[in-house]
C-alpha atoms as a PDB file:
ATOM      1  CA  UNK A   1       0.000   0.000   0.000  1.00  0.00           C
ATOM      2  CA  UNK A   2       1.309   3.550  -0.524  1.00  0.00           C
ATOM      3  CA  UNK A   3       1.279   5.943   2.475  1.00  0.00           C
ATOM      4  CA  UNK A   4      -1.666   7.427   3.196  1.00  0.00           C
ATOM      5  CA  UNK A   5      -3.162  10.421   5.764  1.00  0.00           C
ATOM      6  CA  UNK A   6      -3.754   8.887   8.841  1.00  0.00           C
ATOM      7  CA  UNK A   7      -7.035  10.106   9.769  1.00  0.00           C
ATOM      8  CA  UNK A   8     -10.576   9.920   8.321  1.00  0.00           C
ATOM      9  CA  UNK A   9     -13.570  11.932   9.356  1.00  0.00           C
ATOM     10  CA  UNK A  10     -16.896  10.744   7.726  1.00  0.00           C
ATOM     11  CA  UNK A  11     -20.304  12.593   8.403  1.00  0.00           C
ATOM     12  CA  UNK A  12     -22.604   9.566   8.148  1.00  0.00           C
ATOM     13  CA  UNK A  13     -25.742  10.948   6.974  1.00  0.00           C
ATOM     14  CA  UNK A  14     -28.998   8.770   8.125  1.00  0.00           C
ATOM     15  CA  UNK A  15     -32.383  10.666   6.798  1.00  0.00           C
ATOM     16  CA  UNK A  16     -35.663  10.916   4.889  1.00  0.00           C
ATOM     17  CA  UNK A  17     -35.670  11.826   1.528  1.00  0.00           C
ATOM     18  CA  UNK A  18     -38.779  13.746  -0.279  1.00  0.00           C
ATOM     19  CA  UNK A  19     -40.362  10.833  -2.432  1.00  0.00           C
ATOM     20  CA  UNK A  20     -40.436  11.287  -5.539  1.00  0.00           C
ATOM     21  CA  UNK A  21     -39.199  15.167  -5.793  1.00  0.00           C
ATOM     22  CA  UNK A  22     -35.482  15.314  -6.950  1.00  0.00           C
ATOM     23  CA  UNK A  23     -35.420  19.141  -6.049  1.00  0.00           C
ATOM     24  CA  UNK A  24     -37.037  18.754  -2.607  1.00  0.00           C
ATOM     25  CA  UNK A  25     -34.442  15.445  -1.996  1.00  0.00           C
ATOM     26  CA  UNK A  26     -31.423  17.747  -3.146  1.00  0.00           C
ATOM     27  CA  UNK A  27     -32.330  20.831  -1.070  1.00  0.00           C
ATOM     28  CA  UNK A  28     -31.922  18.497   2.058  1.00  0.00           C
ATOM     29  CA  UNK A  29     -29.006  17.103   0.708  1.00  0.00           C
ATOM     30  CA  UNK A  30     -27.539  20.181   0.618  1.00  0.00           C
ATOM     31  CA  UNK A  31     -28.621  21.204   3.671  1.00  0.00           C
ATOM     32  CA  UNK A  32     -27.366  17.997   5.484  1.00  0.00           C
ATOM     33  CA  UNK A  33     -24.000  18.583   3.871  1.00  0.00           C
ATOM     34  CA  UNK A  34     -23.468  22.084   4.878  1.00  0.00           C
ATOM     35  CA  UNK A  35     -24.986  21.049   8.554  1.00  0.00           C
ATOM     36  CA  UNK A  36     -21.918  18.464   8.467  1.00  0.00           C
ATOM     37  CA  UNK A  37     -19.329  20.924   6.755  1.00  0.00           C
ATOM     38  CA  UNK A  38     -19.313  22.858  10.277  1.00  0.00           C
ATOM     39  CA  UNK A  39     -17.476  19.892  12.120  1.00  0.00           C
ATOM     40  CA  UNK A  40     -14.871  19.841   8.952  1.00  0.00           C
ATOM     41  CA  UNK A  41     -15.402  16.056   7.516  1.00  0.00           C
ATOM     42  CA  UNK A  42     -13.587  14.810   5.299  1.00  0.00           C
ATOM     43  CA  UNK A  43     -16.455  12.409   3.691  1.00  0.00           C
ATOM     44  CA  UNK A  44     -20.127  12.868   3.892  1.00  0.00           C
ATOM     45  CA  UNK A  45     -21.800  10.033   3.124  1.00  0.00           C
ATOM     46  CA  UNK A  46     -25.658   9.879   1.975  1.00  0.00           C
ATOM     47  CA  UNK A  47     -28.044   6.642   1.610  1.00  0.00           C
ATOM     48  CA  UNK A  48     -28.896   4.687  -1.233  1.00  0.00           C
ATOM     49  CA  UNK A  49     -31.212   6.628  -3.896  1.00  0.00           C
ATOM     50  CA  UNK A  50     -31.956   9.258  -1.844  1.00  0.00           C
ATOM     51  CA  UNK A  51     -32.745  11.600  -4.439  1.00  0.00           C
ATOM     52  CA  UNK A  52     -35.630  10.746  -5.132  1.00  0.00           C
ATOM     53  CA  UNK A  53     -36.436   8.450  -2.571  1.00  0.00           C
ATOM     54  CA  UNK A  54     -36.102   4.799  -2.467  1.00  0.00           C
ATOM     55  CA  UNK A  55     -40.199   3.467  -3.040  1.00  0.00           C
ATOM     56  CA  UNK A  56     -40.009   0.762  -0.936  1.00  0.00           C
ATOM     57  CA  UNK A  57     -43.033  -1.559  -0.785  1.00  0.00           C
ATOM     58  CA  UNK A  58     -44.397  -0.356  -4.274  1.00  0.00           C
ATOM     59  CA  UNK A  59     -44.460  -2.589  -7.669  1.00  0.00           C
ATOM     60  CA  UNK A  60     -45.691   0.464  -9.860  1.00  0.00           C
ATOM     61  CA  UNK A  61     -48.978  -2.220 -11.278  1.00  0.00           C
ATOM     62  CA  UNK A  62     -46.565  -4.866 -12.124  1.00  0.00           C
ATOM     63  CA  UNK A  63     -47.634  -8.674 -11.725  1.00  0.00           C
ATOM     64  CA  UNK A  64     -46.667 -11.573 -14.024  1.00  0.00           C
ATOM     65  CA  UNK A  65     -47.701 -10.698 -17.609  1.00  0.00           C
ATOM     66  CA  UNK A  66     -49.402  -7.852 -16.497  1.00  0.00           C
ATOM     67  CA  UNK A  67     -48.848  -3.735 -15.951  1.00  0.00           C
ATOM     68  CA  UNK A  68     -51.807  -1.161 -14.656  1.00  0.00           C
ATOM     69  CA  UNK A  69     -52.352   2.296 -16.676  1.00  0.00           C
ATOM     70  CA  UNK A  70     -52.013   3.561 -12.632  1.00  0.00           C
ATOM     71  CA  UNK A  71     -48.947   2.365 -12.307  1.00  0.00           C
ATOM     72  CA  UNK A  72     -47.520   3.549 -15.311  1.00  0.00           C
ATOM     73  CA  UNK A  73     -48.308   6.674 -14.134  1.00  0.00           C
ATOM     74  CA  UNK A  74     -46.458   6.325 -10.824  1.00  0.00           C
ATOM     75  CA  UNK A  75     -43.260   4.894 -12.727  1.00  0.00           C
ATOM     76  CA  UNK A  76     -43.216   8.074 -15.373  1.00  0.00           C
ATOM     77  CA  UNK A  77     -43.751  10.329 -11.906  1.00  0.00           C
ATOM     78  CA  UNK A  78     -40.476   8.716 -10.833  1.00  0.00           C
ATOM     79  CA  UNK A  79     -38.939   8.355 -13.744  1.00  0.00           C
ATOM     80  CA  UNK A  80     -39.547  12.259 -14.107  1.00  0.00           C
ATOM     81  CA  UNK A  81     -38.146  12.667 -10.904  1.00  0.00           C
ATOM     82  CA  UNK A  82     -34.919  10.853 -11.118  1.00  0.00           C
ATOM     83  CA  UNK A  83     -31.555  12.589 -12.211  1.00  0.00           C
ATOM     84  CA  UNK A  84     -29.193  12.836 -15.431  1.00  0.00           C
ATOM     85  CA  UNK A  85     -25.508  12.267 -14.181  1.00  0.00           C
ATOM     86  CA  UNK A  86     -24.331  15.407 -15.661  1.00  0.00           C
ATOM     87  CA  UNK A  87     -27.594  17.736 -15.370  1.00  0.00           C
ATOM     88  CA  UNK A  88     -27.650  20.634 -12.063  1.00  0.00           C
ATOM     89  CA  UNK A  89     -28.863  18.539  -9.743  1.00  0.00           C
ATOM     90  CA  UNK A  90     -25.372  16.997  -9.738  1.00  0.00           C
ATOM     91  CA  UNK A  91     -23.517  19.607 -10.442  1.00  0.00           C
ATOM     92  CA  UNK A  92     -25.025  21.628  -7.783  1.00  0.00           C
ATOM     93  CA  UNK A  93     -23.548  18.365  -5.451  1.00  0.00           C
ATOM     94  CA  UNK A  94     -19.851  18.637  -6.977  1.00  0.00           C
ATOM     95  CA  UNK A  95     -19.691  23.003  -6.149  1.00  0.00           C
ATOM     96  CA  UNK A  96     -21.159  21.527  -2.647  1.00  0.00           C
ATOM     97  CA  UNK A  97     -18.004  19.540  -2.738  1.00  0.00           C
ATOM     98  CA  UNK A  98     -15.664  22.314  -3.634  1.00  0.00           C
ATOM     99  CA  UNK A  99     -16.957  24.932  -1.248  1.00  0.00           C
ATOM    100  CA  UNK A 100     -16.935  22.438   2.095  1.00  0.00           C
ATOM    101  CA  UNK A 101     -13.873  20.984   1.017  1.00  0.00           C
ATOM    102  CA  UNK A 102     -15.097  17.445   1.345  1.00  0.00           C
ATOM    103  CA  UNK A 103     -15.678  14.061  -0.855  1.00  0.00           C
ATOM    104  CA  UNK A 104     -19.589  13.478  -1.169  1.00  0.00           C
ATOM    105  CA  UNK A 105     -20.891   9.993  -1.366  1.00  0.00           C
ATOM    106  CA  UNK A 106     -24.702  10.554  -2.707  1.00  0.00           C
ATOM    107  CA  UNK A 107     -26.893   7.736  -4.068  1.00  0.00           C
ATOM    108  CA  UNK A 108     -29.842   8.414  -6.898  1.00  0.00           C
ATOM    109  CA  UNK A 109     -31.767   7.023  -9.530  1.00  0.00           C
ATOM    110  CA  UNK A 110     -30.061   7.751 -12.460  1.00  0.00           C
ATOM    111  CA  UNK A 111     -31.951   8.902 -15.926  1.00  0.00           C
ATOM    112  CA  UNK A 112     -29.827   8.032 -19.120  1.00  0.00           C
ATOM    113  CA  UNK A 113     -29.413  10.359 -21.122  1.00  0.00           C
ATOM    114  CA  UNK A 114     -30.233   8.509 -24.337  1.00  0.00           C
ATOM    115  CA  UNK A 115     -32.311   5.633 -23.638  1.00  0.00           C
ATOM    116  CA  UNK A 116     -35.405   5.291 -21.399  1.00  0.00           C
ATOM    117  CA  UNK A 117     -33.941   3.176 -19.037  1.00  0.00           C
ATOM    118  CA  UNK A 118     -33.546   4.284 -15.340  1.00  0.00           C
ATOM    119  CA  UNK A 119     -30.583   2.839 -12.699  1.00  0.00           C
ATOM    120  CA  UNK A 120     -29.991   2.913  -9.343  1.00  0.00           C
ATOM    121  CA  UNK A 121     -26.440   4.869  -9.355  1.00  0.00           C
ATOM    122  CA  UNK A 122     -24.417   6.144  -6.376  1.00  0.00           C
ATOM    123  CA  UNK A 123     -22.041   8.998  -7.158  1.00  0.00           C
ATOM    124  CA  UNK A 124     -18.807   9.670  -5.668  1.00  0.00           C
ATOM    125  CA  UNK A 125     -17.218  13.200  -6.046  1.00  0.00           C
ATOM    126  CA  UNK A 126     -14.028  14.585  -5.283  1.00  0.00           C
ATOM    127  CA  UNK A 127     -13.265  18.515  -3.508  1.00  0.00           C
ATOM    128  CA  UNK A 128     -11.841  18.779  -6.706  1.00  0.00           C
ATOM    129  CA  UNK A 129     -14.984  18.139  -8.805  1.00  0.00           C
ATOM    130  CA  UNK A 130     -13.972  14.665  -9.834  1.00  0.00           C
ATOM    131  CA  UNK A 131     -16.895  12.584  -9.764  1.00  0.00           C
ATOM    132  CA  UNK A 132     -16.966   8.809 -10.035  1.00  0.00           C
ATOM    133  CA  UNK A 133     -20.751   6.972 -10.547  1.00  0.00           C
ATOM    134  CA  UNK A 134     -21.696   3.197  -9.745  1.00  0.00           C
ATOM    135  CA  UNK A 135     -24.593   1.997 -11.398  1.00  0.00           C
ATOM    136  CA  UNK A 136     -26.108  -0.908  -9.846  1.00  0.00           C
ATOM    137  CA  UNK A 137     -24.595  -4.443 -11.276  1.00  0.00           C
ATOM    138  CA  UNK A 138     -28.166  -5.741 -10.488  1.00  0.00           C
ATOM    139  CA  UNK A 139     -31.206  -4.807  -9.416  1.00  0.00           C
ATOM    140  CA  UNK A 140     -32.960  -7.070  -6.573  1.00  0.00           C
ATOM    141  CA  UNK A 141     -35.847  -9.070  -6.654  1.00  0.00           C
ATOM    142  CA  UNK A 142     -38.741  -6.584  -7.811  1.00  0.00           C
ATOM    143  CA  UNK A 143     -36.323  -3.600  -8.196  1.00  0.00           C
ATOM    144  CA  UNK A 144     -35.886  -5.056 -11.952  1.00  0.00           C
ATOM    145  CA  UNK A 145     -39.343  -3.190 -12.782  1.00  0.00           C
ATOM    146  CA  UNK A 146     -38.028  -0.018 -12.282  1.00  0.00           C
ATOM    147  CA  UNK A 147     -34.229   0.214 -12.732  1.00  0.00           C
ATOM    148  CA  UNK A 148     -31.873  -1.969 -15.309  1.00  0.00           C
ATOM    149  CA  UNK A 149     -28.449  -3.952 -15.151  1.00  0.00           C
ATOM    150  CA  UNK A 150     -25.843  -1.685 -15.139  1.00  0.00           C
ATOM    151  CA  UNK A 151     -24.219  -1.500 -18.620  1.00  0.00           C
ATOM    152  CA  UNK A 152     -21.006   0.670 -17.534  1.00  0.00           C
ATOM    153  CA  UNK A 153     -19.556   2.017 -14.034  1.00  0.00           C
ATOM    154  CA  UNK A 154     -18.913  -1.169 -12.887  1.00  0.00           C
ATOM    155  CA  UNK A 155     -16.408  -1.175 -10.097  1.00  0.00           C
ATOM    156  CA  UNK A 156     -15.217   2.795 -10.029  1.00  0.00           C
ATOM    157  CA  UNK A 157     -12.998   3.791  -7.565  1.00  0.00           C
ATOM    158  CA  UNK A 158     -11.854   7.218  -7.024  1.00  0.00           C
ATOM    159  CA  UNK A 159      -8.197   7.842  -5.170  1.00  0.00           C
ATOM    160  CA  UNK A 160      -8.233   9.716  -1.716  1.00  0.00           C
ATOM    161  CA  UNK A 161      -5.866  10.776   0.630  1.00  0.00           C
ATOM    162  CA  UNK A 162      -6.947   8.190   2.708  1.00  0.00           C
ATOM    163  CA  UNK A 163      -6.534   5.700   0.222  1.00  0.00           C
ATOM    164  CA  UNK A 164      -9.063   4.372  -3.000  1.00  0.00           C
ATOM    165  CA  UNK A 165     -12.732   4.606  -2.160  1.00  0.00           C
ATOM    166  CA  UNK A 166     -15.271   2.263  -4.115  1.00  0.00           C
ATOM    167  CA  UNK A 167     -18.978   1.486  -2.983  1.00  0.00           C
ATOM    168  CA  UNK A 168     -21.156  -1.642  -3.976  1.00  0.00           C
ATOM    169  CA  UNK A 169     -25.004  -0.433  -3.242  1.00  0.00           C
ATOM    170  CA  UNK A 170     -27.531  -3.098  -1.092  1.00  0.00           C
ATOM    171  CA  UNK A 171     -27.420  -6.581  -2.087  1.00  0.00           C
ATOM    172  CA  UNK A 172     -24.256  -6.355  -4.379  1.00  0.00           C
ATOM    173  CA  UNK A 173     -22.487  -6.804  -1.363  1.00  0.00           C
ATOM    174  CA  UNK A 174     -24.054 -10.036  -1.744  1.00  0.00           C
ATOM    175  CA  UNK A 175     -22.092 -10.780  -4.739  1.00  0.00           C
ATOM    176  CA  UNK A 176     -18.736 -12.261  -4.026  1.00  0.00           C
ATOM    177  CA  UNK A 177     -17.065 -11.529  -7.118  1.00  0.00           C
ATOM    178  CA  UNK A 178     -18.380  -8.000  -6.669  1.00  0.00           C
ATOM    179  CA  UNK A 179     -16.301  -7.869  -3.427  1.00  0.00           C
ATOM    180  CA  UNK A 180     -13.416  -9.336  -4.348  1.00  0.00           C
ATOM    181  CA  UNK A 181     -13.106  -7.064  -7.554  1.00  0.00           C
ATOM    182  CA  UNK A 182     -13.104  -3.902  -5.454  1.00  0.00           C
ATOM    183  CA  UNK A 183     -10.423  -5.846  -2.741  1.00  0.00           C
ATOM    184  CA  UNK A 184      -8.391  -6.038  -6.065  1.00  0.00           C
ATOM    185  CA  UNK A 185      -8.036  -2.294  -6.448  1.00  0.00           C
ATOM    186  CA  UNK A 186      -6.800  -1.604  -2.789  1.00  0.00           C
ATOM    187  CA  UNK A 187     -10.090   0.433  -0.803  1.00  0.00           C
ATOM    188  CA  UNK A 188      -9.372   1.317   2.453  1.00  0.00           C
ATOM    189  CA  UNK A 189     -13.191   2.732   2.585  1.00  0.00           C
ATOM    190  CA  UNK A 190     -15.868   0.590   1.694  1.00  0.00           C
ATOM    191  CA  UNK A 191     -19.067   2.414   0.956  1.00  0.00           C
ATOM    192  CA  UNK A 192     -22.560   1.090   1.394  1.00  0.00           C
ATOM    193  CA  UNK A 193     -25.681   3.193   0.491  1.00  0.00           C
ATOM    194  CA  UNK A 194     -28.522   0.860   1.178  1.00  0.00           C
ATOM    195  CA  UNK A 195     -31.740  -0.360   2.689  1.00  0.00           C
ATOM    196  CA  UNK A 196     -31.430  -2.947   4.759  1.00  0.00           C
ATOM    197  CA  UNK A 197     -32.730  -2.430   8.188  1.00  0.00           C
ATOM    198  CA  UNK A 198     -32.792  -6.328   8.935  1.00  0.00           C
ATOM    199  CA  UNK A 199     -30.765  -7.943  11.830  1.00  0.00           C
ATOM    200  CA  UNK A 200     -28.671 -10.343   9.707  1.00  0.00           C
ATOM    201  CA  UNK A 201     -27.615  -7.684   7.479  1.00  0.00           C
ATOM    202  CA  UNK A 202     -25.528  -6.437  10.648  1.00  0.00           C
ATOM    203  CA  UNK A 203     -23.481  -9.571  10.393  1.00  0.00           C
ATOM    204  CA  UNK A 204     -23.227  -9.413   6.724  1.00  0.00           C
ATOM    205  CA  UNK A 205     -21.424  -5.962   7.054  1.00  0.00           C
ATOM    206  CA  UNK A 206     -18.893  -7.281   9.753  1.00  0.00           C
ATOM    207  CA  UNK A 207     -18.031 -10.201   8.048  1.00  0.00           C
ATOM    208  CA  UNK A 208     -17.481  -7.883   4.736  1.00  0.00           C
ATOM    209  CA  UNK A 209     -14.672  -5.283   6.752  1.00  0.00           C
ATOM    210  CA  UNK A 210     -13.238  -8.206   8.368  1.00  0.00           C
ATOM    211  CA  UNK A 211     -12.957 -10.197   4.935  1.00  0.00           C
ATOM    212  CA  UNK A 212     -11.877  -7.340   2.756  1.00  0.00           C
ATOM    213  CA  UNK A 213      -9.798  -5.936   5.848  1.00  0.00           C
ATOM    214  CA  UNK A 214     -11.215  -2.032   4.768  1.00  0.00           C
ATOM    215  CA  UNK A 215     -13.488   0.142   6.829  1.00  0.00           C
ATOM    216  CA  UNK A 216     -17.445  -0.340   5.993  1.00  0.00           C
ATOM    217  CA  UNK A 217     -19.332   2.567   5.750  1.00  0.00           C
ATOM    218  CA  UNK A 218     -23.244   1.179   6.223  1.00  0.00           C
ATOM    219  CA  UNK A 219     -25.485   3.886   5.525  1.00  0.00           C
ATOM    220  CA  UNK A 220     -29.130   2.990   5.757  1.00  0.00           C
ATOM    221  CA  UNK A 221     -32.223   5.523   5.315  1.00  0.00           C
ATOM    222  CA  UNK A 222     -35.328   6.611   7.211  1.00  0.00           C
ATOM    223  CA  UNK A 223     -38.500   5.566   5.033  1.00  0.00           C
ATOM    224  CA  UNK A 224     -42.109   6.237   7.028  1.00  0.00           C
ATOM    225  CA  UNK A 225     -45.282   5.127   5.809  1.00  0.00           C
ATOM    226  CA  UNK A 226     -46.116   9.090   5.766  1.00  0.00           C
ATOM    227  CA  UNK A 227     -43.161   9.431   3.050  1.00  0.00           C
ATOM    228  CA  UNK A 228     -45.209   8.889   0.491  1.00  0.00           C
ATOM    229  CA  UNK A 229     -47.211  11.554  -1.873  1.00  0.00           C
ATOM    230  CA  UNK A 230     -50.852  11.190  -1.049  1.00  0.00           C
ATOM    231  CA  UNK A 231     -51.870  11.368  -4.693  1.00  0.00           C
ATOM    232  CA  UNK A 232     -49.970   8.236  -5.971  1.00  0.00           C
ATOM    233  CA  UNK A 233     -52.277   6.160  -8.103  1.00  0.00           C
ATOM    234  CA  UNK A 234     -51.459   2.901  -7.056  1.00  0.00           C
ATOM    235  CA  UNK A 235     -51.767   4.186  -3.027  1.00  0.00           C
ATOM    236  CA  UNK A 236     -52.934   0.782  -1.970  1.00  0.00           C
ATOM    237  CA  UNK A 237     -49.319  -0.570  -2.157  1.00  0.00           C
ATOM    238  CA  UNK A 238     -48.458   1.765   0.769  1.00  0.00           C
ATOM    239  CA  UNK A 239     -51.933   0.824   2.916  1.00  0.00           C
ATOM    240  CA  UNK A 240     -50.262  -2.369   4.477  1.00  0.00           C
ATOM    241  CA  UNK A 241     -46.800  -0.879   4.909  1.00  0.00           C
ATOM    242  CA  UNK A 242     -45.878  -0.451   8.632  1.00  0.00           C
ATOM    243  CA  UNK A 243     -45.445   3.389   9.917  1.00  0.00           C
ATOM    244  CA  UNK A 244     -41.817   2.853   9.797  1.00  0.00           C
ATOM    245  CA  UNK A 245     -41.075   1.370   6.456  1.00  0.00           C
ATOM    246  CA  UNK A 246     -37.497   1.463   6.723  1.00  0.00           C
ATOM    247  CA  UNK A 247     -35.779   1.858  10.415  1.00  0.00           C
ATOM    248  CA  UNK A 248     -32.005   2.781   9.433  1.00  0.00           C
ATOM    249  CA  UNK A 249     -29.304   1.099  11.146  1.00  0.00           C
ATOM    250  CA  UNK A 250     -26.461   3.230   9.521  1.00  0.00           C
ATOM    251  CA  UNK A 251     -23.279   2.504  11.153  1.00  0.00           C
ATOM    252  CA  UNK A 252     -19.232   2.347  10.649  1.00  0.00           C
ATOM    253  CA  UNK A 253     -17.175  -1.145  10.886  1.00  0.00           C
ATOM    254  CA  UNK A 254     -13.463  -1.009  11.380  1.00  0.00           C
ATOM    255  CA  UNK A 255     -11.477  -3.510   9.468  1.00  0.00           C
ATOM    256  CA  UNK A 256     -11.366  -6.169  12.622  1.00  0.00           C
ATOM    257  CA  UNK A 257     -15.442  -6.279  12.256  1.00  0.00           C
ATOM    258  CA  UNK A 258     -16.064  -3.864  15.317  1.00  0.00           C
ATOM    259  CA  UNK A 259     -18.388  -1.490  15.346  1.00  0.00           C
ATOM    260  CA  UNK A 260     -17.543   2.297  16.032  1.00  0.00           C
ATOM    261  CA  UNK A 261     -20.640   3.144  16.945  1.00  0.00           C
ATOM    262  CA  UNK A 262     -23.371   1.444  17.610  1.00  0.00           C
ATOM    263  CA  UNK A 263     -26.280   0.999  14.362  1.00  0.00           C
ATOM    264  CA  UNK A 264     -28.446   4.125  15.006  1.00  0.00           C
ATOM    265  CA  UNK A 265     -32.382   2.975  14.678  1.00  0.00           C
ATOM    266  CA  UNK A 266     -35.343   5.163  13.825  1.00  0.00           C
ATOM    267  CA  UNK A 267     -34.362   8.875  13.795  1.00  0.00           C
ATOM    268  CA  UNK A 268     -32.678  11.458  11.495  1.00  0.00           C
ATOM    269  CA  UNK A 269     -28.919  12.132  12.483  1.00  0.00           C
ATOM    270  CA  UNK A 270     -25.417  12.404  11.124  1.00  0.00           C
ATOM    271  CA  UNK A 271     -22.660  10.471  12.406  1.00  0.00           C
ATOM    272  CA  UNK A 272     -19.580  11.318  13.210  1.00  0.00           C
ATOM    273  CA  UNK A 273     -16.335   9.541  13.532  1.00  0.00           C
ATOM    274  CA  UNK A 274     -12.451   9.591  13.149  1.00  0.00           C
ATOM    275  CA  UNK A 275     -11.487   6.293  10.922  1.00  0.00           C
ATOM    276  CA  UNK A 276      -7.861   5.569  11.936  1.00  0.00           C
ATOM    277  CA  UNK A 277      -6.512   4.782   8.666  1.00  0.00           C
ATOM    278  CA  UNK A 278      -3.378   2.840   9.637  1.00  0.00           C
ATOM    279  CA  UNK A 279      -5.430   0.054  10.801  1.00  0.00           C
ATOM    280  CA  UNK A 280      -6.351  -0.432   6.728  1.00  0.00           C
ATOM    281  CA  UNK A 281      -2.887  -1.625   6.458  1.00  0.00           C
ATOM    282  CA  UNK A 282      -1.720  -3.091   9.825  1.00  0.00           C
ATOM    283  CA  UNK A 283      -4.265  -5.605  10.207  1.00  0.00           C
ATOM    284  CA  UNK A 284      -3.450  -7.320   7.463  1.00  0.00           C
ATOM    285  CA  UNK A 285      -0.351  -8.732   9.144  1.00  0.00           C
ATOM    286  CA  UNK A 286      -2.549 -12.728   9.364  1.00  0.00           C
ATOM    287  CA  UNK A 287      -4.929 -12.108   6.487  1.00  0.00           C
ATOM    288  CA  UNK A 288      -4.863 -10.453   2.931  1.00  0.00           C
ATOM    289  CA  UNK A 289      -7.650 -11.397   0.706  1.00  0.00           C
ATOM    290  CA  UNK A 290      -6.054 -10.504  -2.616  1.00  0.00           C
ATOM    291  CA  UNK A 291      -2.235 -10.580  -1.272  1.00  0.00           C
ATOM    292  CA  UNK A 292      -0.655 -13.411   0.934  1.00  0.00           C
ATOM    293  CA  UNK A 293      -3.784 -14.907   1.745  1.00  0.00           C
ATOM    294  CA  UNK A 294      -4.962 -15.779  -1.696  1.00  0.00           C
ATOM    295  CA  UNK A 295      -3.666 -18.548  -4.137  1.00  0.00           C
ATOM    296  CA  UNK A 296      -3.594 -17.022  -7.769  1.00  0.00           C
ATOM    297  CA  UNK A 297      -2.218 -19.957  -9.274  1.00  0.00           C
ATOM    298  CA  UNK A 298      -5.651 -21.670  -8.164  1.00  0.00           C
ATOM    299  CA  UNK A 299      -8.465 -19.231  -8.027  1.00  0.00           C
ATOM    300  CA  UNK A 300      -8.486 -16.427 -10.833  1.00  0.00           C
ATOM    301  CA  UNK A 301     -10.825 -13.334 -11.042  1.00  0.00           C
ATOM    302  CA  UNK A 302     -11.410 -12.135 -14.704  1.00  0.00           C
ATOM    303  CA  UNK A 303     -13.045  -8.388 -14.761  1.00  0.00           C
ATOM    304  CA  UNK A 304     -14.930  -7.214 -17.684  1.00  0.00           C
ATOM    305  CA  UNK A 305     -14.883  -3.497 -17.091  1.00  0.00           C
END
């Protein structure tokens, strides 16, 4: 590894976002970020596609064979709603980035610019104005009926001070190849942006810093059954959802699988903490996944980026 700074502060940001309004979604974004910018992070760190809003619970009229004209409706409202990678929605996030001096991590459905299809990207941008996107290899379960496979950004990782960054979002982390292909290019920091308030998911993220030896930046969202616009027209998808649709449980794992802080549950907060980077490199004295603890003459990892 080459020498890096030996401190990392990360403003871990756990909130709501405005459903289905990118503008309303980025105004908080903003505001979250300059909130943070006053205790001088180095990384701010926002959920999975929180601009616009993650629809959890919804299938936009989908069953097998069959779509609804309602929920047509609802997928064009979203569709509307979700963000080109170079329109002012993002570039309003990189000057954010320049003027606080810090790397933003800020997941959002992503509108190509050509085609009709919609992904579920997570950008990455640099004080300098650098910024990296992630699409999402591929979508889980249901997700399929609103976002595609990614077709590009596969495993991006943008160079820091404190070493490369990368991020797989939700269930990728799931993937194993996935993993491994981001242990290949070095990260120290292991971004998350996600949804998965579920208990076993907690073990799933130790496991991941311990394995990959990196620090694991979970960051879950708030979701409440009042999140929703009232005027949606397939509403009855959100009738049986509990109040709290999505809890949180955004939290930071050091690279020996110990928490920093505890998983924060329910509420709207930032959290803060001081990543001590040198561990990235000491504890991997016993155990390198893609160094003296792998066998490249047996097991071989072929990338198509």
């Amino acid at each position: 590894m080459r020498d890096i700074k030996d401190r990392c502060r990360v403003a871990l940001v756990q909130a709501e976002p405005v459903m289905f309004d990118a503008g309303a979604s980025l105004r908080k974004s903003l505001e979250y970020i300059y909130e943070a910018a006053e205790k001088k992070p180095d990384l701010i760190v926002f959920p999975e596609l929180f601009i616009p809003g993650y629809p959890i619970g919804m299938n936009f009229g989908f069953s097998m064979g069959k779509r609804t004209p309602g929920g047509r409706v609802d997928w064009k409202r979203y569709y509307d709603a979700s963000i080109l990678r170079d329109g002012p929605e993002m570039q309003q996030l990189i000057d954010a980035a320049k003027e606080t001096g810090a790397y933003i991590s800020m997941g959002f459905s992503e509108r190509d610019v050509i085609t009709g299809t919609l992904y579920n990207s997570n950008a990455m941008i640099s004080p300098e104005g650098e910024c990296l996107i992630h699409r999402k290899l591929k979508p889980t379960g249901t997700e399929r009926v609103v976002w595609g496979d990614a077709n590009r950004d596969y495993f991006p990782v943008m160079d820091t001070p404190w070493g490369p960054m990368g991020n797989l979002i939700c269930w990728e982390s799931y993937m194993p190849l996935a993993r491994v292909a981001l242990y290949s290019k070095g990260i120290t920091i292991y971004i998350s942006p996600n949804t998965n308030d579920n208990p076993e998911w907690q073990a799933t993220i130790q496991h991941i810093a311990i394995e990959g030896k990196c620090f694991f930046i979970n960051s879950d969202m708030i979701v409440r059954k009042s999140s929703y616009p009232e005027d949606l027209e397939t509403k009855k998808d959100i009738e049986d959802l509990p109040e709290m649709v999505c809890r949180g449980g955004s939290c930071i794992i050091d690279p020996f699988g110990h928490y920093m802080q505890d998983p924060v549950w329910d509420e709207e907060t930032i959290i803060y903490s001081d990543l001590d980077m040198q561990l990235a490199a000491s504890c991997k004295m016993e155990h390198d996944a893609v160094g003296h603890y792998s066998r490249p003459d047996v097991l071989e990892l072929l990338i198509h980026e």
